[in-house]
Protein backbone atom coordinates (compact mmCIF):
# COMPACT_ATOMS: atom_id res chain seq x y z
CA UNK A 1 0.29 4.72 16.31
CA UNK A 2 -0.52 3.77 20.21
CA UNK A 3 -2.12 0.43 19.08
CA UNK A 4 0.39 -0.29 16.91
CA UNK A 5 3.23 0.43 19.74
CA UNK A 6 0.85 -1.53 22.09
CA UNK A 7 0.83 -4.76 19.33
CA UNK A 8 4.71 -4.55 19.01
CA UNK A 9 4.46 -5.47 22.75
CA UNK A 10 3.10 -8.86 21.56
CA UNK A 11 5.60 -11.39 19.83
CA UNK A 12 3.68 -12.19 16.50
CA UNK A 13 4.32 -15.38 16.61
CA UNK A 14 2.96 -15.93 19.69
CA UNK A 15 -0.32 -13.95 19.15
CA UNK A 16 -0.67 -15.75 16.10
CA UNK A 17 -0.97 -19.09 17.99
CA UNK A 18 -3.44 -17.95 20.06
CA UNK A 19 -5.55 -16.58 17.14
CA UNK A 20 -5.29 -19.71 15.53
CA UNK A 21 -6.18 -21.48 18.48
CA UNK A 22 -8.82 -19.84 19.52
CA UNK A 23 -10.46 -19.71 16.11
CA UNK A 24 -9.14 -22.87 14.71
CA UNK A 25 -7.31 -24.09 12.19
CA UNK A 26 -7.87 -23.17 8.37
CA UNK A 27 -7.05 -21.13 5.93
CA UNK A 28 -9.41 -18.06 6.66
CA UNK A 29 -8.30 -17.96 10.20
CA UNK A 30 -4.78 -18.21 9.56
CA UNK A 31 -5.62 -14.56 7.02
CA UNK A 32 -7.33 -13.03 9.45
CA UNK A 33 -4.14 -13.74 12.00
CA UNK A 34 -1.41 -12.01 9.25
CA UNK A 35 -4.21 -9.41 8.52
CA UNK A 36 -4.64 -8.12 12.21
CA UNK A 37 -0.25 -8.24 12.54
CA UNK A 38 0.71 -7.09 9.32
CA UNK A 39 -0.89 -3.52 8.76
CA UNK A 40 1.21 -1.97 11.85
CA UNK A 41 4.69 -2.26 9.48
CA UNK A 42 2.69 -0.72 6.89
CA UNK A 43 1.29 1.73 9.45
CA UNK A 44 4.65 2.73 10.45
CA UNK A 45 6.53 2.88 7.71
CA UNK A 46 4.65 5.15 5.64
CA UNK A 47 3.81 7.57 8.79
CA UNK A 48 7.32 8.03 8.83
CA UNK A 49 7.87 8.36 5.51
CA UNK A 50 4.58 10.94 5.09
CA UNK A 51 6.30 13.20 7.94
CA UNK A 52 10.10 13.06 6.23
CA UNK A 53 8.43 13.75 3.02
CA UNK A 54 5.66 16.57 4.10
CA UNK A 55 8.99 19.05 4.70
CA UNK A 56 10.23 17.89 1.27
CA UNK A 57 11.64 20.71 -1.28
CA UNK A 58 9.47 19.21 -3.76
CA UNK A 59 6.06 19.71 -1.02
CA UNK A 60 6.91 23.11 -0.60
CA UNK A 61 7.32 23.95 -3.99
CA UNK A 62 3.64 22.40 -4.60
CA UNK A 63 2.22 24.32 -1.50
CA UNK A 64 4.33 28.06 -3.39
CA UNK A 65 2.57 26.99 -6.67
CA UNK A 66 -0.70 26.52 -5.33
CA UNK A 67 -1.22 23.07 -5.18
CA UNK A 68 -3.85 21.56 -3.07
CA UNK A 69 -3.31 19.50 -0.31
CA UNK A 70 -5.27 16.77 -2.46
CA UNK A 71 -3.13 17.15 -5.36
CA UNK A 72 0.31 17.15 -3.30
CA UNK A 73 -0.80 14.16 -1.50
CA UNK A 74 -1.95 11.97 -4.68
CA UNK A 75 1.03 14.06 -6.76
CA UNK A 76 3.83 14.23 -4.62
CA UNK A 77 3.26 11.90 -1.46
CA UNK A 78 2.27 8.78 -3.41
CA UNK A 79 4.47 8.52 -5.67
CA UNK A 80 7.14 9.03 -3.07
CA UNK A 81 5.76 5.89 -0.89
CA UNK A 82 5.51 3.38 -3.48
CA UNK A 83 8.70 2.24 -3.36
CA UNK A 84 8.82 1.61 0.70
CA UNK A 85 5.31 -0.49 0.61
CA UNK A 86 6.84 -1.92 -2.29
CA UNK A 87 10.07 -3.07 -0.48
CA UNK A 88 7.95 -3.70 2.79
CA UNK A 89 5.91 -5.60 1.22
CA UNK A 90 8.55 -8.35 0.17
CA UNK A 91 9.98 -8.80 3.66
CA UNK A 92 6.67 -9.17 4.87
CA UNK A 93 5.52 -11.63 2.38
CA UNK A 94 8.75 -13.39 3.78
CA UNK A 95 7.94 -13.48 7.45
CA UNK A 96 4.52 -14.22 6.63
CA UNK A 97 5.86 -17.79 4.54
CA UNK A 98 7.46 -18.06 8.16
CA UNK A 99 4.16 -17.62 10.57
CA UNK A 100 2.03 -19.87 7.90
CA UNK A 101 4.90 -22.88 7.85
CA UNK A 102 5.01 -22.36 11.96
CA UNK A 103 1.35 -22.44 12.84
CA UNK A 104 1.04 -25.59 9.78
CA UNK A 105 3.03 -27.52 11.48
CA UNK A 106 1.78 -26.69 14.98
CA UNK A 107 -1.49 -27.66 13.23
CA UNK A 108 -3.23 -24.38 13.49
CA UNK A 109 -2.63 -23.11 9.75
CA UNK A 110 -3.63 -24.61 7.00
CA UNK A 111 -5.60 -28.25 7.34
CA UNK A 112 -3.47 -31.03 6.02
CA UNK A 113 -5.03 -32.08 2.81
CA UNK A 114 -3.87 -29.07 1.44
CA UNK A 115 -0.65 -28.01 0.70
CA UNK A 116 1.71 -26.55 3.43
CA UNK A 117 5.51 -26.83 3.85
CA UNK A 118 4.98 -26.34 7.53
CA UNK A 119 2.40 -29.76 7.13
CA UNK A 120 5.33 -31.04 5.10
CA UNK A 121 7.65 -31.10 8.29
CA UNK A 122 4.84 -31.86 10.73
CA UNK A 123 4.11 -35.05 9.03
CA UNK A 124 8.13 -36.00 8.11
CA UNK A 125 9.22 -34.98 11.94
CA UNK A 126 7.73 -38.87 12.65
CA UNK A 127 9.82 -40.30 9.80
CA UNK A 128 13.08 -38.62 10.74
CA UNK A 129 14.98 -41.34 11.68
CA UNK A 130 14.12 -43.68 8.81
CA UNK A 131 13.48 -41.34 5.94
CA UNK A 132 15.06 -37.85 7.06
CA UNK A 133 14.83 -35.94 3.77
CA UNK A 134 11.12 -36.03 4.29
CA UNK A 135 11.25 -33.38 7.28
CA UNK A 136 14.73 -31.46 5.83
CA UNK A 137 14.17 -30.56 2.14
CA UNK A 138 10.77 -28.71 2.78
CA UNK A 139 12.62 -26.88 5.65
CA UNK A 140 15.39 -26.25 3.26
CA UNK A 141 12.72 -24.86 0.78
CA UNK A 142 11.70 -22.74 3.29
CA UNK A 143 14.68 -21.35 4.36
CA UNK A 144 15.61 -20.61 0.41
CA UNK A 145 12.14 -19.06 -0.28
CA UNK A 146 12.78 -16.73 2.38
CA UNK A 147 16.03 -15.84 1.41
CA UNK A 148 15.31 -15.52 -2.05
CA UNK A 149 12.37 -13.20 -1.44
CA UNK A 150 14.78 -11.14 1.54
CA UNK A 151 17.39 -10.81 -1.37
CA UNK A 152 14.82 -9.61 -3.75
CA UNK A 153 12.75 -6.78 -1.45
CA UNK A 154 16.92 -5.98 -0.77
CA UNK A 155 17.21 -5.35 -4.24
CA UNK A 156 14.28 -3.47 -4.90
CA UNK A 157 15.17 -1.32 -2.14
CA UNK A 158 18.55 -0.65 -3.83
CA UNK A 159 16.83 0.27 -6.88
CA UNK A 160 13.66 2.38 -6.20
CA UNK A 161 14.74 4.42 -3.00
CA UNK A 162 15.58 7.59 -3.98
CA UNK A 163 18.25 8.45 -1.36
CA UNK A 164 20.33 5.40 -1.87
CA UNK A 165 20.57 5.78 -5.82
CA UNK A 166 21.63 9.76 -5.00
CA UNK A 167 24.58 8.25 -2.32
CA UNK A 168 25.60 6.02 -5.13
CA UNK A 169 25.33 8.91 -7.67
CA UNK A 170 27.66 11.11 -5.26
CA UNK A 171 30.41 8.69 -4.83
């Protein structure tokens, strides 16, 4: 969890552009810059949720049965994580839409003749005066991909998180 703490340190963004620069644009470079940022959410998350859920009633109960610690971790633990990577894994997909869009259009994502909203706004920036809805609508799309994906993981966590459904349950 130190070299995770020590990469928070780090805007993403900003490591990311210096990935990308230093490897160069393209599409395998631009996965190997979300792949090196995005496990420490992952990391975090379910280290936390491991250590709230390794004093759980229903671990204990496993451990007075006679479980082994195999067969609490796939049985219990697992199950009980799903949900958080799950709902992590929609807001990251959304920040990740954000850092590929960014570096596009800075030219260090994805190469042009491929498809890229953040290409879509690099090339439109030079039209904005004459044909403005060249540059806007794919930032537009961006900004409602995002939020549709933010509402969704928001959402999911509503649904499949245990303790909110038992507040709901008790009010």
């Amino acid at each position: 969890m130190r070299v995770a703490d020590m990469q928070y340190a780090f805007p993403f963004l900003v490591v990311g552009i210096t990935v990308a620069g230093i490897l160069g644009p393209g599409f395998t470079n631009l996965l190997v810059v979300v792949s090196l940022w995005g496990w420490i959410y992952y990391a975090r998350v379910i280290r936390a949720d491991v250590l709230r859920l390794k004093e759980a009633p229903l671990v204990e109960a496993a451990r007075a049965i006679g479980c082994s610690d195999t067969r609490i971790f796939f049985t219990h633990l697992l199950s009980n994580l799903w949900s958080s990577v799950i709902v992590l894994w929609t807001f990251s997909l959304a920040q990740m839409i954000i850092v590929e869009s960014s570096l596009s259009y800075l030219g260090l994502g994805v190469p042009p003749p491929y498809p890229s909203l953040g290409n879509m706004i690099a090339q439109g920036r030079l039209l904005l005066p004459d044909v403005w809805w060249v540059a806007i609508i794919p930032g537009i799309w961006i900004c409602l991909i995002v939020l549709a994906i933010n509402l969704t993981g928001d959402a999911l966590r509503d649904a499949l998180d245990p303790r909110i459904t038992q507040e709901k349950a008790e009010v």
